[in-house]
N, C-alpha and C. Protein backbone atom coordinates (compact mmCIF):
# COMPACT_ATOMS: atom_id res chain seq x y z
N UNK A 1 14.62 28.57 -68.70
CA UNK A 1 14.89 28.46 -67.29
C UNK A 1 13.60 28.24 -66.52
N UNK A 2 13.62 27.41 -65.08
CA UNK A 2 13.03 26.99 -64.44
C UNK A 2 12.58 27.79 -63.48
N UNK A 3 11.68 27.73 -62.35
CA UNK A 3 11.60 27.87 -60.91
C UNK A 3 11.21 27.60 -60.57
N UNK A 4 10.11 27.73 -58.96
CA UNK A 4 9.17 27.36 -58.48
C UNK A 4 7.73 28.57 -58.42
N UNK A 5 6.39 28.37 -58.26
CA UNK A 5 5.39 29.29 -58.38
C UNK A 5 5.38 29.33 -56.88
N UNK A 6 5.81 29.03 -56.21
CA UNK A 6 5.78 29.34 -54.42
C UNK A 6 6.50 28.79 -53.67
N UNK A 7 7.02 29.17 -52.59
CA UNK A 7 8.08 28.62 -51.75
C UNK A 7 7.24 27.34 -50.78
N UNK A 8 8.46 26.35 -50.61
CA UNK A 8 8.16 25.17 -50.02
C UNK A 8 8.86 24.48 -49.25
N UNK A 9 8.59 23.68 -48.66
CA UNK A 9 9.55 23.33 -47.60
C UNK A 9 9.06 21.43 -47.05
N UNK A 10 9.96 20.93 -46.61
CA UNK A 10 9.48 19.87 -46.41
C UNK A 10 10.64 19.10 -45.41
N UNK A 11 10.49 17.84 -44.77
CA UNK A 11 10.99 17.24 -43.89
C UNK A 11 11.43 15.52 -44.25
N UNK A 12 12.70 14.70 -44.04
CA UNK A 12 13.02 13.84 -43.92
C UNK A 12 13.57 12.87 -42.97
N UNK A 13 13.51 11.85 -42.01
CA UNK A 13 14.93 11.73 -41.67
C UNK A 13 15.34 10.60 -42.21
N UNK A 14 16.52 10.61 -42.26
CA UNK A 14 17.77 9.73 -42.52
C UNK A 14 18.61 9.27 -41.68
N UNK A 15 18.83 7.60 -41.25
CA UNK A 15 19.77 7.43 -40.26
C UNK A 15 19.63 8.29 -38.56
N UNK A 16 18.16 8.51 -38.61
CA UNK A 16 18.13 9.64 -36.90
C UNK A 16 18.47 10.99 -37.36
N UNK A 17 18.85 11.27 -38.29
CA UNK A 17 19.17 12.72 -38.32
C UNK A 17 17.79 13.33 -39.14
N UNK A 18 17.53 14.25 -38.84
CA UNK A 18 16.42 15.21 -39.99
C UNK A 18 17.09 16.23 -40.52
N UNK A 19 16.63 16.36 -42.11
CA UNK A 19 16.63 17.11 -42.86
C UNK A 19 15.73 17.98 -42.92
N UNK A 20 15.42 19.40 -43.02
CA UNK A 20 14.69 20.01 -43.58
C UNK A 20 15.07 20.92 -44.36
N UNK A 21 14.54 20.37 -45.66
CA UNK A 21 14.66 21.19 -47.05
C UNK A 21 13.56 22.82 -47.36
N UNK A 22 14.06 23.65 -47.62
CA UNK A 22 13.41 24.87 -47.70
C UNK A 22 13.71 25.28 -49.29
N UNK A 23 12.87 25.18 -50.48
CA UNK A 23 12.65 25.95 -51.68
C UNK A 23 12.38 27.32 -51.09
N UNK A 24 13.02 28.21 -51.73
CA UNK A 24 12.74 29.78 -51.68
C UNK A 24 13.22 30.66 -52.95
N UNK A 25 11.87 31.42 -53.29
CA UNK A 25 12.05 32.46 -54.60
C UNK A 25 12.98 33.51 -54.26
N UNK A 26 13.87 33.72 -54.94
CA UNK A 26 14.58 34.87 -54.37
C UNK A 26 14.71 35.55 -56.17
N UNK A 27 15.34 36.93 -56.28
CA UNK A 27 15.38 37.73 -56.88
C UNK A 27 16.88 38.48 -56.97
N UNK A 28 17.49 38.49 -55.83
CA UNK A 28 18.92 39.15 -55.45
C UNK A 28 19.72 38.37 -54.71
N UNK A 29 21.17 38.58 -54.77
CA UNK A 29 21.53 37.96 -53.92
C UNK A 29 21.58 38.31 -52.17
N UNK A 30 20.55 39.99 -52.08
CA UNK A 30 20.31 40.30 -50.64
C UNK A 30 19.06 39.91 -50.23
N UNK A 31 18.34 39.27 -51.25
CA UNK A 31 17.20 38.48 -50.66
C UNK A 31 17.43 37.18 -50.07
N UNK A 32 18.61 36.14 -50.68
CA UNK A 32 18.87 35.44 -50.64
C UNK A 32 19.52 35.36 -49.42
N UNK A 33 20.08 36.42 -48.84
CA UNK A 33 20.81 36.83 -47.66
C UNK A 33 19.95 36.61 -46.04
N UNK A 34 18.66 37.57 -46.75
CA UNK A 34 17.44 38.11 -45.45
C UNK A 34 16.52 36.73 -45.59
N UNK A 35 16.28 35.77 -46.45
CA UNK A 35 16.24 34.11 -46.20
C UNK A 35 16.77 33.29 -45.16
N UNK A 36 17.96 33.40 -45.59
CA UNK A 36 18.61 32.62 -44.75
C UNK A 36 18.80 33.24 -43.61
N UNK A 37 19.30 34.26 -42.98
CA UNK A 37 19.44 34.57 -41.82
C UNK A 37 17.94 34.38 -40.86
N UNK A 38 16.79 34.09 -41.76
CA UNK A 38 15.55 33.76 -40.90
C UNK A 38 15.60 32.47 -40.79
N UNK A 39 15.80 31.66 -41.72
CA UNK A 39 16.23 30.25 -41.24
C UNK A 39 16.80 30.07 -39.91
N UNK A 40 18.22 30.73 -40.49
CA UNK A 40 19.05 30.46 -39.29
C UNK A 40 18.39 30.57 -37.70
N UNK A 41 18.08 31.45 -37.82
CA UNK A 41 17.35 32.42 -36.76
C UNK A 41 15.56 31.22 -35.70
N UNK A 42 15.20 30.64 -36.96
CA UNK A 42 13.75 29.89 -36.96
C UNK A 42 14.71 28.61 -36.44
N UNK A 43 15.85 27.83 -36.79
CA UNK A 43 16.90 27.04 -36.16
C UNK A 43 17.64 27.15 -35.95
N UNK A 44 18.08 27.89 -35.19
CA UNK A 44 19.17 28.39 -34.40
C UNK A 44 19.92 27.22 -33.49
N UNK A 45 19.43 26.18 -33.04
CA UNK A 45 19.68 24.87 -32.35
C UNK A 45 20.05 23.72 -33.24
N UNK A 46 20.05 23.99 -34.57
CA UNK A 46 20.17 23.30 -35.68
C UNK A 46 21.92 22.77 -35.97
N UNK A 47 22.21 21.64 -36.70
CA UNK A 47 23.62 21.60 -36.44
C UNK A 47 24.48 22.35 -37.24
N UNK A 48 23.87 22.21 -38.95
CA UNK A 48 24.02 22.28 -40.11
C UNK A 48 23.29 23.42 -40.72
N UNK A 49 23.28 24.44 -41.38
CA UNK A 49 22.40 25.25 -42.32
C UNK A 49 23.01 24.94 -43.77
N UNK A 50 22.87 24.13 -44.55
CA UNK A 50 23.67 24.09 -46.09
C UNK A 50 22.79 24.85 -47.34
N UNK A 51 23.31 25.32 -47.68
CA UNK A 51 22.73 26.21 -48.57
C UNK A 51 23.29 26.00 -50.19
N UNK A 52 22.14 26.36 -50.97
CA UNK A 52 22.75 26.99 -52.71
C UNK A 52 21.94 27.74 -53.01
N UNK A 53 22.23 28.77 -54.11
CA UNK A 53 21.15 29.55 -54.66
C UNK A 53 21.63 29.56 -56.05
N UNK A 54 20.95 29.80 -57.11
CA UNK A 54 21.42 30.33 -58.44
C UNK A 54 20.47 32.00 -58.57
N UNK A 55 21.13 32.71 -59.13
CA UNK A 55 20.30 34.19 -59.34
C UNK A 55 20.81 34.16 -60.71
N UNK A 56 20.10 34.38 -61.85
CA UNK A 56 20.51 34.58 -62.89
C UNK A 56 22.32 33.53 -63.23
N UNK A 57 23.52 34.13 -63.56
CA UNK A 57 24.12 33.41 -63.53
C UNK A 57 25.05 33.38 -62.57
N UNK A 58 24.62 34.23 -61.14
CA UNK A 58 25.28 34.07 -60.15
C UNK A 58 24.80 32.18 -59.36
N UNK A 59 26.34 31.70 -58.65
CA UNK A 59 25.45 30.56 -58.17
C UNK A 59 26.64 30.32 -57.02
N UNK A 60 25.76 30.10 -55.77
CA UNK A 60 26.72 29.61 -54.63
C UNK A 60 26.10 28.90 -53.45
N UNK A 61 27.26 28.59 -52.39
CA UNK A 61 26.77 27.32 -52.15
C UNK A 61 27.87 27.03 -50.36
N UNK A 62 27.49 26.50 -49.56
CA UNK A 62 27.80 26.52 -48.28
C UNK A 62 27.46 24.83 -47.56
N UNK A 63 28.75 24.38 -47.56
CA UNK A 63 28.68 23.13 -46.50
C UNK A 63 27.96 23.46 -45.22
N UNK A 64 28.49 24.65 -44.36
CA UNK A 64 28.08 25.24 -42.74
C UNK A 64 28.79 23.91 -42.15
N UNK A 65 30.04 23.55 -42.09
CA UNK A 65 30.36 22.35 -41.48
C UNK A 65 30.53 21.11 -41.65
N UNK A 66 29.74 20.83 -42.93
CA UNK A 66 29.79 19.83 -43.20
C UNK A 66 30.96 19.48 -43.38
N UNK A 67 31.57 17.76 -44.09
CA UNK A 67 32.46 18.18 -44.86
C UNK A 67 32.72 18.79 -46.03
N UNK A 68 33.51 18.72 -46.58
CA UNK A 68 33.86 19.67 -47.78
C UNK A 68 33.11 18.83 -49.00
N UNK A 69 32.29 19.71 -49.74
CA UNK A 69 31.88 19.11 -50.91
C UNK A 69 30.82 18.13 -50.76
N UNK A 70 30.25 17.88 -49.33
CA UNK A 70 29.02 16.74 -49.10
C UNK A 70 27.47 17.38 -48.88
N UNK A 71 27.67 18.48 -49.05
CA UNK A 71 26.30 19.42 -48.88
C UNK A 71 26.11 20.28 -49.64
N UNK A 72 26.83 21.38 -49.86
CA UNK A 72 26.63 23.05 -50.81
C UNK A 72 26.14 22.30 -52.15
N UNK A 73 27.20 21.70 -52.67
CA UNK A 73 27.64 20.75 -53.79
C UNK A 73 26.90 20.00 -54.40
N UNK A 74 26.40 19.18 -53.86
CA UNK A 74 25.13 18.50 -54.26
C UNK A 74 23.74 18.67 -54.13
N UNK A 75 23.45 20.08 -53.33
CA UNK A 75 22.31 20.79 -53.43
C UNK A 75 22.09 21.86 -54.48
N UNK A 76 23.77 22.49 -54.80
CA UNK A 76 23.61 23.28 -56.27
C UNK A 76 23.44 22.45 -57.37
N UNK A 77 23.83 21.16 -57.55
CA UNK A 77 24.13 20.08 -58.81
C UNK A 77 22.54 20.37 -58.77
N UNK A 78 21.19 19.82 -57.67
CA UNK A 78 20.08 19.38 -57.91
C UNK A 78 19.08 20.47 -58.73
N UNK A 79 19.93 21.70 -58.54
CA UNK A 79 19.43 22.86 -58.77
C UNK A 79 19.83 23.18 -60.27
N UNK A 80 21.00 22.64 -60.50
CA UNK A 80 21.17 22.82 -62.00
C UNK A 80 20.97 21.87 -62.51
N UNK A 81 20.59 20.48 -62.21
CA UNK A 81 20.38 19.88 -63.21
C UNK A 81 18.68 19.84 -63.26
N UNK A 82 18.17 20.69 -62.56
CA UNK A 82 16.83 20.88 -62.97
C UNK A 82 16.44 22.10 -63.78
N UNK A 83 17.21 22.78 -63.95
CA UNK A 83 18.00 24.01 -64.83
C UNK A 83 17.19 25.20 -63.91
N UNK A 84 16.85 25.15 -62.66
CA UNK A 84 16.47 26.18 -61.91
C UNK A 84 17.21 27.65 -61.73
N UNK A 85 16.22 28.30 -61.56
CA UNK A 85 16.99 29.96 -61.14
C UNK A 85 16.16 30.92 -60.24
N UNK A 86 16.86 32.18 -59.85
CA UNK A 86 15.80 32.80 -58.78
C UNK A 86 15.87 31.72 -57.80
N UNK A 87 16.37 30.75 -57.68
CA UNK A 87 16.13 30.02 -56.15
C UNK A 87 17.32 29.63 -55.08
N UNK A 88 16.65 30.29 -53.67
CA UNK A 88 17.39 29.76 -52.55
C UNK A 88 16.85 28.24 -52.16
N UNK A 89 17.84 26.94 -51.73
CA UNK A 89 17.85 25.78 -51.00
C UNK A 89 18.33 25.92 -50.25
N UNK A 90 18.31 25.50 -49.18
CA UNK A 90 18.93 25.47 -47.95
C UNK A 90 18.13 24.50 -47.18
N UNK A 91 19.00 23.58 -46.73
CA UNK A 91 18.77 22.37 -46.13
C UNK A 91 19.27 22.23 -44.48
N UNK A 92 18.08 22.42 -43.42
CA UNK A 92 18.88 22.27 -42.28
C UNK A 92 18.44 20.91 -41.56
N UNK A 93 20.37 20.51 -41.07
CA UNK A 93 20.01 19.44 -40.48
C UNK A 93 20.53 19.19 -38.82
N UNK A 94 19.94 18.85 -38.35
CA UNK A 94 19.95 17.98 -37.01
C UNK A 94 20.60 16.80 -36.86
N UNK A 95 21.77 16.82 -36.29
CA UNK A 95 22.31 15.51 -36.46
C UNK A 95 21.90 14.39 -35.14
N UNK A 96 21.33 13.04 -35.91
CA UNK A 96 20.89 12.27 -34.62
C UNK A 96 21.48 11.20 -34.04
N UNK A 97 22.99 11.63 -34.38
CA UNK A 97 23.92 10.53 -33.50
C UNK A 97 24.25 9.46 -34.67
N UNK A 98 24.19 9.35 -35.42
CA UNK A 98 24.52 8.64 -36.53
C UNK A 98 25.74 8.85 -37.91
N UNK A 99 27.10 8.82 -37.55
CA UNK A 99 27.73 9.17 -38.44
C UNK A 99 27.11 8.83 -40.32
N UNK A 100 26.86 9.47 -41.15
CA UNK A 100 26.76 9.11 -42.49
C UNK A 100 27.88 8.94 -43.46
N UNK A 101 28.98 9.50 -42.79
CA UNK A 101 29.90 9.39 -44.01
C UNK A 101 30.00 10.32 -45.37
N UNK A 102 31.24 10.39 -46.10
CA UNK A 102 31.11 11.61 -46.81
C UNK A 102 30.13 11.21 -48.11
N UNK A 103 30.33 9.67 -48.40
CA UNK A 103 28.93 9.19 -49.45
C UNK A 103 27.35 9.33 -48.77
N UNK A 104 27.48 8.88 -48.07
CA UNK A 104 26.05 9.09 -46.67
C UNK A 104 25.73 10.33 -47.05
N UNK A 105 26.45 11.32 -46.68
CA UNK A 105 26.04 12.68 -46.85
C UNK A 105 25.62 12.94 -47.83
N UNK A 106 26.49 13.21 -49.00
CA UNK A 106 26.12 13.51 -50.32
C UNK A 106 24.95 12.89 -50.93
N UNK A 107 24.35 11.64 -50.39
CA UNK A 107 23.07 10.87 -50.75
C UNK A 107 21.97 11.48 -50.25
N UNK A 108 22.50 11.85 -49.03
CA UNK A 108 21.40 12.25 -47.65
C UNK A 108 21.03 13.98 -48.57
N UNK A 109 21.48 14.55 -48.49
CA UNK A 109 21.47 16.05 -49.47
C UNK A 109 20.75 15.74 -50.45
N UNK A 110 21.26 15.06 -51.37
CA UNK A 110 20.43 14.91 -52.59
C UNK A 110 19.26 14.76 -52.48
N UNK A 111 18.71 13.57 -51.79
CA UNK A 111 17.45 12.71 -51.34
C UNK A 111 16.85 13.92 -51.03
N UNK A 112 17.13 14.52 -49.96
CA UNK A 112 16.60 16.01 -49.07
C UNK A 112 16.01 16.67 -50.38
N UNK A 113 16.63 17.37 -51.01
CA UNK A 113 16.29 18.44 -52.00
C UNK A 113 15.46 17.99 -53.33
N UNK A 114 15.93 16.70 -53.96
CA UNK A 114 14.94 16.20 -54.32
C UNK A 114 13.02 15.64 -54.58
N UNK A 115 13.41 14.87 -52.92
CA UNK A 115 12.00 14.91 -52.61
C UNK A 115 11.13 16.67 -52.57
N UNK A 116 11.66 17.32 -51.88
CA UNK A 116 11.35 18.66 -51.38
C UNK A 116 10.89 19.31 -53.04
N UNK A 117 11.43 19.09 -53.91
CA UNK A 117 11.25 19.72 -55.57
C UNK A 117 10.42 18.89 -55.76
N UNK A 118 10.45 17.37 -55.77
CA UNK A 118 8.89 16.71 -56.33
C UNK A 118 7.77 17.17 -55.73
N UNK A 119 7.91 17.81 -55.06
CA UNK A 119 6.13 18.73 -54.07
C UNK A 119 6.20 19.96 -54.46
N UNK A 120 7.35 20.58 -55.01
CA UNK A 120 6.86 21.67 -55.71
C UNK A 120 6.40 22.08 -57.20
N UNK A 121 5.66 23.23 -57.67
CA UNK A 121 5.07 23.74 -58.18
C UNK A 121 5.90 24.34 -59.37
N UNK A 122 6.66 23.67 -60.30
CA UNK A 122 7.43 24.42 -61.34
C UNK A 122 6.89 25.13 -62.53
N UNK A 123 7.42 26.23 -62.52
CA UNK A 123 7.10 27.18 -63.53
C UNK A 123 8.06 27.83 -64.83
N UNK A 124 8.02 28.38 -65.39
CA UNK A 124 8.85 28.70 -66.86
C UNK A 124 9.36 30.30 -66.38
N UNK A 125 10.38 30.68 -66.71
CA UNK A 125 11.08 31.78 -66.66
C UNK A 125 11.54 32.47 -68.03
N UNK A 126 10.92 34.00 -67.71
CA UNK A 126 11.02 34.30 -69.32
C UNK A 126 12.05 35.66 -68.97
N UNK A 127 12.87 36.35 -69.89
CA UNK A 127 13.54 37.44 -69.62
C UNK A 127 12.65 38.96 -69.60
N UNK A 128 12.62 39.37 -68.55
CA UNK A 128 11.36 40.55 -68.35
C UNK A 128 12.35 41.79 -67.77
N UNK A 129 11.18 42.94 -67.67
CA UNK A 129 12.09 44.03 -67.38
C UNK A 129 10.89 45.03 -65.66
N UNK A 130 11.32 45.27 -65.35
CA UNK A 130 11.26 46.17 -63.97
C UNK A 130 10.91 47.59 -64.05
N UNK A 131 9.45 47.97 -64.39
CA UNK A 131 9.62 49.08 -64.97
C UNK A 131 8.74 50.31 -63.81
N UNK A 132 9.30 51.22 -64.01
CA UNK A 132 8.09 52.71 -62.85
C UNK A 132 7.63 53.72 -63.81
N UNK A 133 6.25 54.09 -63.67
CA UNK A 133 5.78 54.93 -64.64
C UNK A 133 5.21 56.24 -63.81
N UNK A 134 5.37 57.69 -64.83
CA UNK A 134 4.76 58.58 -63.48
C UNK A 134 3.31 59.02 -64.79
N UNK A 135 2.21 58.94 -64.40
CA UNK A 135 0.94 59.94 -65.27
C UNK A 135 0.22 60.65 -64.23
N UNK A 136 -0.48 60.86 -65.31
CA UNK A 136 -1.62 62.05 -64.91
C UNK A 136 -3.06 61.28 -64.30
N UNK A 137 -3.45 61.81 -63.26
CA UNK A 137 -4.71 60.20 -62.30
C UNK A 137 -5.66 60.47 -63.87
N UNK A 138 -5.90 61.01 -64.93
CA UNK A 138 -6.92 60.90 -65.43
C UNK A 138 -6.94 60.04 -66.42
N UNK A 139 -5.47 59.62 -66.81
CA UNK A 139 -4.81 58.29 -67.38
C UNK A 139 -4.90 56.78 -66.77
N UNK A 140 -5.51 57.04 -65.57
CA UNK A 140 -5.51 55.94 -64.52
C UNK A 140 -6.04 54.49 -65.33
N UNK A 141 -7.18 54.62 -66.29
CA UNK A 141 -8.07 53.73 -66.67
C UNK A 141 -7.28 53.30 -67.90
N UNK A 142 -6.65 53.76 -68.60
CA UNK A 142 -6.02 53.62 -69.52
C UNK A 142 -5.23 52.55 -69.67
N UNK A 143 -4.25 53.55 -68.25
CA UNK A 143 -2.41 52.91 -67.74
C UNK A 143 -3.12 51.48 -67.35
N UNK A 144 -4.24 51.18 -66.51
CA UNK A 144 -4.38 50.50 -66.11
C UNK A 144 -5.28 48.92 -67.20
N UNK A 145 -5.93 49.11 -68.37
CA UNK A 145 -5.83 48.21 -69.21
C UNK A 145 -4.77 47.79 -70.54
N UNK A 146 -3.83 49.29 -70.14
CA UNK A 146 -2.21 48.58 -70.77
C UNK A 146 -1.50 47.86 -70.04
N UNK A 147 -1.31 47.74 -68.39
CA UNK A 147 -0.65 47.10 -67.46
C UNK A 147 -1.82 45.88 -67.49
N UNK A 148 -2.63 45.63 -68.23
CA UNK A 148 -3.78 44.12 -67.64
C UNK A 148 -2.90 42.72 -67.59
N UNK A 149 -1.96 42.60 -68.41
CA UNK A 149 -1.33 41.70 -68.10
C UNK A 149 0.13 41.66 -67.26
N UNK A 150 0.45 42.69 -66.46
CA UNK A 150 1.08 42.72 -65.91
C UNK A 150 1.63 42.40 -64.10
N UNK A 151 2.54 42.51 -63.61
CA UNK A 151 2.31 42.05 -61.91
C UNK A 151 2.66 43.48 -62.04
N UNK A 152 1.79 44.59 -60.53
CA UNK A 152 2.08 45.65 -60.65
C UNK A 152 2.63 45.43 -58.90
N UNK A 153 3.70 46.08 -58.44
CA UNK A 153 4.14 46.08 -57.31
C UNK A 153 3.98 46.85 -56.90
N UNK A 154 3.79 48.22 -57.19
CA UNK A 154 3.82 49.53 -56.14
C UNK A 154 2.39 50.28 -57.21
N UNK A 155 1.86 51.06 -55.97
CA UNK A 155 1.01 51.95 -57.28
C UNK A 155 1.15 53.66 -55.86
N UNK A 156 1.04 54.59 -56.02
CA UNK A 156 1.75 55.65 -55.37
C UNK A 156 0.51 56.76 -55.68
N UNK A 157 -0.41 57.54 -55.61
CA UNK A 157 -0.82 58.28 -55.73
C UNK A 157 -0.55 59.75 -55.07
N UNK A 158 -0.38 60.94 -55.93
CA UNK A 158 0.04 62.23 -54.93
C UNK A 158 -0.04 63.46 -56.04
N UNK A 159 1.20 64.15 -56.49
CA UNK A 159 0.23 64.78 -57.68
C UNK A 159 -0.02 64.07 -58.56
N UNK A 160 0.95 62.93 -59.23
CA UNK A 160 0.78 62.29 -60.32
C UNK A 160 0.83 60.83 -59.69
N UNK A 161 0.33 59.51 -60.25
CA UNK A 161 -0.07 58.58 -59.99
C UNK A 161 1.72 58.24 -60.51
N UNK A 162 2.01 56.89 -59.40
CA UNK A 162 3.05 56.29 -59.91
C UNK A 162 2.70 54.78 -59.87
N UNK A 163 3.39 54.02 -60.66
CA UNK A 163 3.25 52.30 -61.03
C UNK A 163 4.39 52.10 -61.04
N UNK A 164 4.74 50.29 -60.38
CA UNK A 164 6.03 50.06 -61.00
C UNK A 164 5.45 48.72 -60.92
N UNK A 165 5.77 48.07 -61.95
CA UNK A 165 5.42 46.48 -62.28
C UNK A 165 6.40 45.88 -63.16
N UNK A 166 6.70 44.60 -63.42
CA UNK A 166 6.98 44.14 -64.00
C UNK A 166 6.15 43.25 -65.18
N UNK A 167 7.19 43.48 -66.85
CA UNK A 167 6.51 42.52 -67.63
C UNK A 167 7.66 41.80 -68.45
N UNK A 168 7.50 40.96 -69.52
CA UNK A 168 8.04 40.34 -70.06
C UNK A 168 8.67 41.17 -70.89
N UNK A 169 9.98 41.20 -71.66
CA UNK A 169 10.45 41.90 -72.39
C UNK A 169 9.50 41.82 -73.59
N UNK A 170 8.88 41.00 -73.92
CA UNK A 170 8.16 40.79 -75.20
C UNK A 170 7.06 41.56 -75.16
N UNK A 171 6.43 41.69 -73.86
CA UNK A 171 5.01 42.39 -73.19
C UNK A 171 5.11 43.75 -73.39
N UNK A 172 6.19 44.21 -72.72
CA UNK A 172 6.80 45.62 -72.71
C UNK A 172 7.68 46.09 -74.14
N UNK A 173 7.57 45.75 -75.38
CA UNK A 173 7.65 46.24 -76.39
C UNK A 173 6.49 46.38 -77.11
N UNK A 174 5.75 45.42 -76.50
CA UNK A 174 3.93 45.59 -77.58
C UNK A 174 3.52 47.14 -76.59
N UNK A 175 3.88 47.15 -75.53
CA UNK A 175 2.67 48.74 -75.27
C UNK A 175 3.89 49.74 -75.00
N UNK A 176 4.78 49.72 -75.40
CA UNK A 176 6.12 50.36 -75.28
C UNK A 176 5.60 51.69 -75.59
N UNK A 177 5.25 51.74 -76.83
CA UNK A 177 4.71 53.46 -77.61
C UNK A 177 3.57 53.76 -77.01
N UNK A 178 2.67 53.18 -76.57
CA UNK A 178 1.41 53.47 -75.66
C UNK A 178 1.57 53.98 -74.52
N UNK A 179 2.05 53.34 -73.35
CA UNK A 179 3.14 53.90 -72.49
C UNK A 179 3.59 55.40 -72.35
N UNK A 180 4.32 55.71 -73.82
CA UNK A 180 5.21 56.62 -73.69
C UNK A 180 4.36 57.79 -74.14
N UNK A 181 2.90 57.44 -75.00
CA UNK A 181 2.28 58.30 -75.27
C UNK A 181 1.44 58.74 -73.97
N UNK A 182 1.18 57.89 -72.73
CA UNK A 182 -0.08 58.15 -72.01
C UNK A 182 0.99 58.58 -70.51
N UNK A 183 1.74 58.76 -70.39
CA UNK A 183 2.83 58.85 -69.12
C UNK A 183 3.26 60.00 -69.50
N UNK A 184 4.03 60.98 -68.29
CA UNK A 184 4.80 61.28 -68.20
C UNK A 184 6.13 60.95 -68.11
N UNK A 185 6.77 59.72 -67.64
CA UNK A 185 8.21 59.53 -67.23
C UNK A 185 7.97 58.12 -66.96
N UNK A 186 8.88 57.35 -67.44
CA UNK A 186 9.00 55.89 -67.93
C UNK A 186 10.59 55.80 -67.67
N UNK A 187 10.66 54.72 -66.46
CA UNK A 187 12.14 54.69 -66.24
C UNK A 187 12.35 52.80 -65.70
N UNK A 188 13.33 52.28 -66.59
CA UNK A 188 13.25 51.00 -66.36
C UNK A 188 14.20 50.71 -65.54
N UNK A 189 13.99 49.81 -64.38
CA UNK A 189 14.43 49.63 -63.50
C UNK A 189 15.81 48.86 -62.82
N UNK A 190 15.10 47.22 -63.70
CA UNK A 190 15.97 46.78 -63.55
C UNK A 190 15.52 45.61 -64.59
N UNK A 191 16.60 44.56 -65.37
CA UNK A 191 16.10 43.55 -65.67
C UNK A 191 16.25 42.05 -65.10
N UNK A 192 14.96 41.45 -64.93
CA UNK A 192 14.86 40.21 -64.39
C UNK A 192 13.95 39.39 -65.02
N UNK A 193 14.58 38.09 -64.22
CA UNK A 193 13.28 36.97 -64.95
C UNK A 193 11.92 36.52 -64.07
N UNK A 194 11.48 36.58 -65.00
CA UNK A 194 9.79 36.58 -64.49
C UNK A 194 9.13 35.19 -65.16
N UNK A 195 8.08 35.06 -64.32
CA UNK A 195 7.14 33.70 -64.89
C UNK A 195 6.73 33.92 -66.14
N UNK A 196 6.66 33.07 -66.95
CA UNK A 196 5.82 33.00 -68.41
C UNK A 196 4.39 33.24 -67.92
């Protein structure tokens, strides 16, 4: 599986109308939620908001008006046939007085999301896990060249030092017993996919 290494965004028009295509990393489908409602929100004067996302093997998808099947539809197709995941599209458009038609449309979408993916930054998706650790601060140096290859998201200091990072499932079986020897409390979180 696919994604992008950073969110992107880009602009077209077609026939007087503009497109603007928005790539976005998402993780949940309530991230995917607090996205779009900033969209909405950043174009609020906008005619159209069309949207798709895939999350793992969740995947959905929103005309906002269009007609049926000329927007959601062919912005999820672009998304799977690039075998993408973790990602919100959402395409808002401005209509500039120019009927397109329900082929018009479906071209106009495609084109949109397309171009917008050739400027982005694709990366490899591997199956990883979400993990929080609690030790002792004198473990600090330790925990911290077993996590060297890891993204660490939270780090918590108070009586005992806390971490929560994510690694690759493959990552997190090589220091699995290391871990469990240098911690107190090892609790996995959640599983997701992460960059290679």
């Amino acid at each position: 599986m696919l994604s992008i290494s950073k969110n992107c965004h880009n602009e077209i028009i077609i026939n007087k109308s503009k497109f603007i295509t928005y790539l976005i990393k998402i993780n949940n489908v309530e991230s995917a939620k607090i996205e779009l409602d900033k969209l909405k929100n950043m174009y609020g004067d906008a005619t159209h908001h069309c949207y798709a996302y895939i999350i793992g093997n969740v995947k959905r998808f929103n005309d906002d008006g269009e007609p049926s099947g000329t927007a959601g539809i062919p912005i999820l197709s672009v998304l799977e046939s690039n075998n993408l995941n973790n990602l919100l599209c959402v395409v808002i458009r401005y209509f500039g007085g120019v009927k397109l038609g329900a082929g018009g449309l479906v071209r106009a979408y495609l084109k949109s999301v397309t171009t917008c993916l050739n400027e982005a930054s694709i990366v490899e998706l591997v199956e990883g896990i979400k993990v929080s650790i609690e030790f002792n601060y004198d473990q600090t140096n330790k925990i911290d060249y077993l996590l060297k290859d890891s993204l660490i998201i939270d780090k918590e200091f108070n009586e005992f030092t806390n971490y929560t990072f994510t690694l690759s499932n493959e990552e997190y079986s090589k220091i699995y017993n290391e871990l469990k020897i240098n911690t107190n409390k090892i609790k996995k979180i959640e599983n997701i996919l992460i960059e290679s």
